[in-house]
PDB file of N, CA and C in Angstrom:
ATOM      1  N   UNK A   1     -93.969-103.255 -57.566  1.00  0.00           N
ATOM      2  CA  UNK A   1     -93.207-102.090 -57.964  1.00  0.00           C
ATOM      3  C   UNK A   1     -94.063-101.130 -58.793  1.00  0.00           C
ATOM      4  N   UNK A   2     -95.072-101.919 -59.502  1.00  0.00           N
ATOM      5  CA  UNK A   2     -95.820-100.377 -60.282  1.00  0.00           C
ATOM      6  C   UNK A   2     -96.728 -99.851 -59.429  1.00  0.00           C
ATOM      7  N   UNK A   3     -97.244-100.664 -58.180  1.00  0.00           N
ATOM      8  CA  UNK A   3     -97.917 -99.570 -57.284  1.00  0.00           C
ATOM      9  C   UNK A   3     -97.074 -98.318 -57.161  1.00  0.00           C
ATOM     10  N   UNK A   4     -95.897 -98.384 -56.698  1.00  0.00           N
ATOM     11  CA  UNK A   4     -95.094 -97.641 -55.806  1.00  0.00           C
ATOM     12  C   UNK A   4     -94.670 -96.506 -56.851  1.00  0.00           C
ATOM     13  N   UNK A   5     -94.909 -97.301 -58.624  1.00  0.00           N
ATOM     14  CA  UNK A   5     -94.454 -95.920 -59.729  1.00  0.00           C
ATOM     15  C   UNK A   5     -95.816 -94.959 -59.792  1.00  0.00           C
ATOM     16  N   UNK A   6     -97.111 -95.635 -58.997  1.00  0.00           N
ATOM     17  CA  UNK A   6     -98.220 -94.984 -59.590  1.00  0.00           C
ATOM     18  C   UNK A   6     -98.259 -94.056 -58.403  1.00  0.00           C
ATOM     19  N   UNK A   7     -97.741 -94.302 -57.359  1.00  0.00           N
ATOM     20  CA  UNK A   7     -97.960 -93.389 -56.489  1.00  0.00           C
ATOM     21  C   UNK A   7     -97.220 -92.330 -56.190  1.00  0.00           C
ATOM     22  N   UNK A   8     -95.995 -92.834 -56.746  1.00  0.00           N
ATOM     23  CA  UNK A   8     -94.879 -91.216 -56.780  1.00  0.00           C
ATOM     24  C   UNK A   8     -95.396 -90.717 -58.399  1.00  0.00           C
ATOM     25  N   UNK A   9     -95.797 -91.309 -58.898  1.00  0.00           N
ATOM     26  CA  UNK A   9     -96.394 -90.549 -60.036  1.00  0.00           C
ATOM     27  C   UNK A   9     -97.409 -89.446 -59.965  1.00  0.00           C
ATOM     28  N   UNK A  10     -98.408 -90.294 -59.150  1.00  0.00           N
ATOM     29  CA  UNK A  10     -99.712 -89.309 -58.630  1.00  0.00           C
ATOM     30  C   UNK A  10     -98.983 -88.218 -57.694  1.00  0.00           C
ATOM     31  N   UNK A  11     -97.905 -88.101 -56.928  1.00  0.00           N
ATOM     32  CA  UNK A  11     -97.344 -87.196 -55.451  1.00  0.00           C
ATOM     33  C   UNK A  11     -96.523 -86.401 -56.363  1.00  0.00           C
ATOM     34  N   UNK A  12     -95.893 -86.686 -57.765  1.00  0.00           N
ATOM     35  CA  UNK A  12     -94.918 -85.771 -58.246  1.00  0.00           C
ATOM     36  C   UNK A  12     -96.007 -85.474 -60.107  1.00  0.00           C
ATOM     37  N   UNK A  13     -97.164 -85.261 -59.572  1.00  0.00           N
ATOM     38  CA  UNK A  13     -97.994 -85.227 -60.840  1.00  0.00           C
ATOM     39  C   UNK A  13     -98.365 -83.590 -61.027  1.00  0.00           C
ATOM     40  N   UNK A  14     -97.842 -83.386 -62.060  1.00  0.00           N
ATOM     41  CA  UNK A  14     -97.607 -81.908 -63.045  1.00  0.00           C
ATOM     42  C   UNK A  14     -98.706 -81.016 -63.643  1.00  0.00           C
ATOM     43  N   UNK A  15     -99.325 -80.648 -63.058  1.00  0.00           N
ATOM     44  CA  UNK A  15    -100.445 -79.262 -63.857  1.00  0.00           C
ATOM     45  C   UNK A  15    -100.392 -79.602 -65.512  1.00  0.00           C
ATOM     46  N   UNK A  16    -101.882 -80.435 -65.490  1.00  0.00           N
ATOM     47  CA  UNK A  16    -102.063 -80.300 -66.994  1.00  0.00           C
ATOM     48  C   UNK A  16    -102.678 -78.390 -67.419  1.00  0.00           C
ATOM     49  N   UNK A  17    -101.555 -77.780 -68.421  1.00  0.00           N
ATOM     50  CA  UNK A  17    -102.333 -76.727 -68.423  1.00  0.00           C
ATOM     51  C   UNK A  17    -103.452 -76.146 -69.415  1.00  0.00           C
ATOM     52  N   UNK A  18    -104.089 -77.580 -70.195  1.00  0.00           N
ATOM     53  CA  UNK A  18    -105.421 -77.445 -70.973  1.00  0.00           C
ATOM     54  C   UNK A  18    -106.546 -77.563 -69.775  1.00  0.00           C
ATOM     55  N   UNK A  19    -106.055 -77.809 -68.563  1.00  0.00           N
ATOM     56  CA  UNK A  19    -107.416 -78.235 -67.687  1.00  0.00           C
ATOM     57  C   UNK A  19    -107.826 -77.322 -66.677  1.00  0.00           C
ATOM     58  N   UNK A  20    -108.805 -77.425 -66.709  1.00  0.00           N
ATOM     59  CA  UNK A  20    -109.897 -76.206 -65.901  1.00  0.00           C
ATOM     60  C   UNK A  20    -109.807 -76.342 -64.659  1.00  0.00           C
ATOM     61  N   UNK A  21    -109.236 -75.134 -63.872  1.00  0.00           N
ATOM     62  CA  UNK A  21    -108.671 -75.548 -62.367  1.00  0.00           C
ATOM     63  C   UNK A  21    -109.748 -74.736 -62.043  1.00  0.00           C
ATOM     64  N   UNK A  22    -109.642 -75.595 -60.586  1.00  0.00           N
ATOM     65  CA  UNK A  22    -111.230 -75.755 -59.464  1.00  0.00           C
ATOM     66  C   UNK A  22    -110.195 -75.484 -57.820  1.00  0.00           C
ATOM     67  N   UNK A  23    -110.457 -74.425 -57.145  1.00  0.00           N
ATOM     68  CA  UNK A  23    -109.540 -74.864 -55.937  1.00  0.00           C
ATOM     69  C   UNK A  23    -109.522 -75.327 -55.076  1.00  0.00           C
ATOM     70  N   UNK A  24    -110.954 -75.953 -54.999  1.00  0.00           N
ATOM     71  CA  UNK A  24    -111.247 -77.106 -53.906  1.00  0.00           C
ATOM     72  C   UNK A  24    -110.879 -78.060 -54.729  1.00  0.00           C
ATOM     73  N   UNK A  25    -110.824 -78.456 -55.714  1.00  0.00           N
ATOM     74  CA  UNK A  25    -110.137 -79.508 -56.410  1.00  0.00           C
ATOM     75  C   UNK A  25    -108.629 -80.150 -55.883  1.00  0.00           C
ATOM     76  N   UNK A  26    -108.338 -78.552 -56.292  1.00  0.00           N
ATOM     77  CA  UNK A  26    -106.418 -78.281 -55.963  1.00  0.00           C
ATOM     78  C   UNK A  26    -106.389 -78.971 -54.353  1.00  0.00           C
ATOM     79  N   UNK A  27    -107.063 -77.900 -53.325  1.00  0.00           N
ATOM     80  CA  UNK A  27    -106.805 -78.707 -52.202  1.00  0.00           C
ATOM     81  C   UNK A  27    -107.181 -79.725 -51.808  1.00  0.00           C
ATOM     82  N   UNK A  28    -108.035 -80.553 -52.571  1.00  0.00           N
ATOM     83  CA  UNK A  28    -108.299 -81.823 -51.996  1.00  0.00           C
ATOM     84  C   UNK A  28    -107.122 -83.031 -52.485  1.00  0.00           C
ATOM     85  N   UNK A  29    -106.664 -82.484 -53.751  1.00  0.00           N
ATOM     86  CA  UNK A  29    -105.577 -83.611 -54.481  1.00  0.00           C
ATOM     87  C   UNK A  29    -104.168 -83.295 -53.475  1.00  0.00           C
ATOM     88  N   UNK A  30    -104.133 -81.829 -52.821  1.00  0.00           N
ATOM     89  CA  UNK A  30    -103.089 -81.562 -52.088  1.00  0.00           C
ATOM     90  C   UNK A  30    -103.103 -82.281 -50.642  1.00  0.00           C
ATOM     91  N   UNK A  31    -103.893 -82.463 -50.185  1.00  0.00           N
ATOM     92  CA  UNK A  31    -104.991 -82.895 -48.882  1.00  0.00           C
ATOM     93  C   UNK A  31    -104.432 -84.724 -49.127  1.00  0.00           C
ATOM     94  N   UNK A  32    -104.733 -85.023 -50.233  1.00  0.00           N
ATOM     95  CA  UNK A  32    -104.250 -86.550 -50.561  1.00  0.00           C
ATOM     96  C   UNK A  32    -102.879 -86.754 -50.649  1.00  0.00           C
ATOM     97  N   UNK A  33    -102.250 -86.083 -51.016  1.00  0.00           N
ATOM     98  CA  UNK A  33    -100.910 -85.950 -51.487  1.00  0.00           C
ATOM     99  C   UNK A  33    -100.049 -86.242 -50.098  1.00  0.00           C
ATOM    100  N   UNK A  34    -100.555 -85.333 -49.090  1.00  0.00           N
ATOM    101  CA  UNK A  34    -100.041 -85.194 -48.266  1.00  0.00           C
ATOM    102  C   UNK A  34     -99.872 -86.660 -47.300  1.00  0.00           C
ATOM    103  N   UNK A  35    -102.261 -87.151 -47.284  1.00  0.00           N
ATOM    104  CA  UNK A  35    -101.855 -88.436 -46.892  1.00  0.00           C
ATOM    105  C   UNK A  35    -101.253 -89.486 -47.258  1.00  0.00           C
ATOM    106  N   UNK A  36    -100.896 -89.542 -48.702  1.00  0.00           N
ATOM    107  CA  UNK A  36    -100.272 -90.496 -48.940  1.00  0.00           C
ATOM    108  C   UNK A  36     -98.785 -90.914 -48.424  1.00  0.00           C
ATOM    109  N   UNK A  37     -97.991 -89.586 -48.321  1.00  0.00           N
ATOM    110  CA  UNK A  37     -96.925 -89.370 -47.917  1.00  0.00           C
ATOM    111  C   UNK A  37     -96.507 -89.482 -46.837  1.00  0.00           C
ATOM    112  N   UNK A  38     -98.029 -89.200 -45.651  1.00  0.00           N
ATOM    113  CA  UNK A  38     -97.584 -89.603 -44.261  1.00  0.00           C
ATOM    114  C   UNK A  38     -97.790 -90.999 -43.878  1.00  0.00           C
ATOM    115  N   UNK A  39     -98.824 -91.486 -44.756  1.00  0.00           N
ATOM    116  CA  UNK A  39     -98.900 -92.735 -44.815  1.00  0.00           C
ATOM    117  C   UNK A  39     -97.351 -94.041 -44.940  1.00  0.00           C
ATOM    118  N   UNK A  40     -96.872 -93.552 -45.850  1.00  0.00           N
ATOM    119  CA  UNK A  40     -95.772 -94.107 -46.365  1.00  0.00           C
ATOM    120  C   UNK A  40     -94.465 -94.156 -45.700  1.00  0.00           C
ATOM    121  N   UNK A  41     -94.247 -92.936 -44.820  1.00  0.00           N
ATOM    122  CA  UNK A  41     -93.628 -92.641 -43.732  1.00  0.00           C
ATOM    123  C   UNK A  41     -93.729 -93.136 -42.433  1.00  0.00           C
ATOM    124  N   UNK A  42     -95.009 -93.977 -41.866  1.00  0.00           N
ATOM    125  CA  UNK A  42     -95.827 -94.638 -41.445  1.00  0.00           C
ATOM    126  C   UNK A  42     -95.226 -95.874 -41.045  1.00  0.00           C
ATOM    127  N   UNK A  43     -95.611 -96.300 -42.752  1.00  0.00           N
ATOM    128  CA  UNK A  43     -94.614 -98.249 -42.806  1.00  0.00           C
ATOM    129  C   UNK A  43     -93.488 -98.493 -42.873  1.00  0.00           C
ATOM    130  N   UNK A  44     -93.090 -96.957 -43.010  1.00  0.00           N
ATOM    131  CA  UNK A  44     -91.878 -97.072 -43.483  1.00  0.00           C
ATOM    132  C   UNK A  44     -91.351 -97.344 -41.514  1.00  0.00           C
ATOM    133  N   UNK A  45     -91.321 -96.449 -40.961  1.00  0.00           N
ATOM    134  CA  UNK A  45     -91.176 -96.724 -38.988  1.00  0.00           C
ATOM    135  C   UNK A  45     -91.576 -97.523 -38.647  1.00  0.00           C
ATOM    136  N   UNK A  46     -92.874 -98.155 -39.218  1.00  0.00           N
ATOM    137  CA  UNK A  46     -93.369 -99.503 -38.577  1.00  0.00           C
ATOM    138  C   UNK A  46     -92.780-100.769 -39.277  1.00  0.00           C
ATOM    139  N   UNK A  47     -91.841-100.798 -40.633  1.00  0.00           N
ATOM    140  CA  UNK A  47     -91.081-101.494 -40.835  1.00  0.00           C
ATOM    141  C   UNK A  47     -89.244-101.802 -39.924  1.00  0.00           C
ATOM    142  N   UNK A  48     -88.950-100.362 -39.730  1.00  0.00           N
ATOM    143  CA  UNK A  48     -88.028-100.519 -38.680  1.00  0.00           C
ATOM    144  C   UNK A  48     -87.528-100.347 -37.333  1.00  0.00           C
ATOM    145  N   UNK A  49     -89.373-100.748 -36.868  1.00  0.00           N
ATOM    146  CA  UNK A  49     -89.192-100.640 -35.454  1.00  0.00           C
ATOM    147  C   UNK A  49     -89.284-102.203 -35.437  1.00  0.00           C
ATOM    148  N   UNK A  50     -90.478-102.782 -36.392  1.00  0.00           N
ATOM    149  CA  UNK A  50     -90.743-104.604 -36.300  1.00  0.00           C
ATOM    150  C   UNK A  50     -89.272-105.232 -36.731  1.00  0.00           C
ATOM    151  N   UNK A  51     -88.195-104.777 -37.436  1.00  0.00           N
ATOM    152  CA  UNK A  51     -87.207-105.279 -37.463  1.00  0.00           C
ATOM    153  C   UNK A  51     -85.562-105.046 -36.295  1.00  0.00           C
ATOM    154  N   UNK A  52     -86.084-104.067 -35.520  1.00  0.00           N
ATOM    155  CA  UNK A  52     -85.256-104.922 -34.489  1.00  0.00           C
ATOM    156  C   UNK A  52     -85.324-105.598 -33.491  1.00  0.00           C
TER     157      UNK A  52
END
């Protein structure tokens, strides 16, 4: 279960605004964000296709 808090943590993670933004930065954390999400969406179908 704390994987799963670290990762909606990292996907719903908030603009520190003391920190020095880079925008290849921005799109690469956006770029991840995204795979993580399709990822997850993923097991999530390949959990309920193996269960029927």
């Amino acid at each position: 279960m704390e994987i799963l808090n670290k990762i909606w943590g990292y996907i719903t993670f908030k603009k520190n605004p003391e920190a020095k933004g880079n925008s290849y930065l921005s799109a690469m954390h956006s770029i991840n964000k995204l795979s993580i999400a399709m990822f997850l969406v993923a097991i999530i179908v390949l959990i309920i296709k193996c269960s029927r």
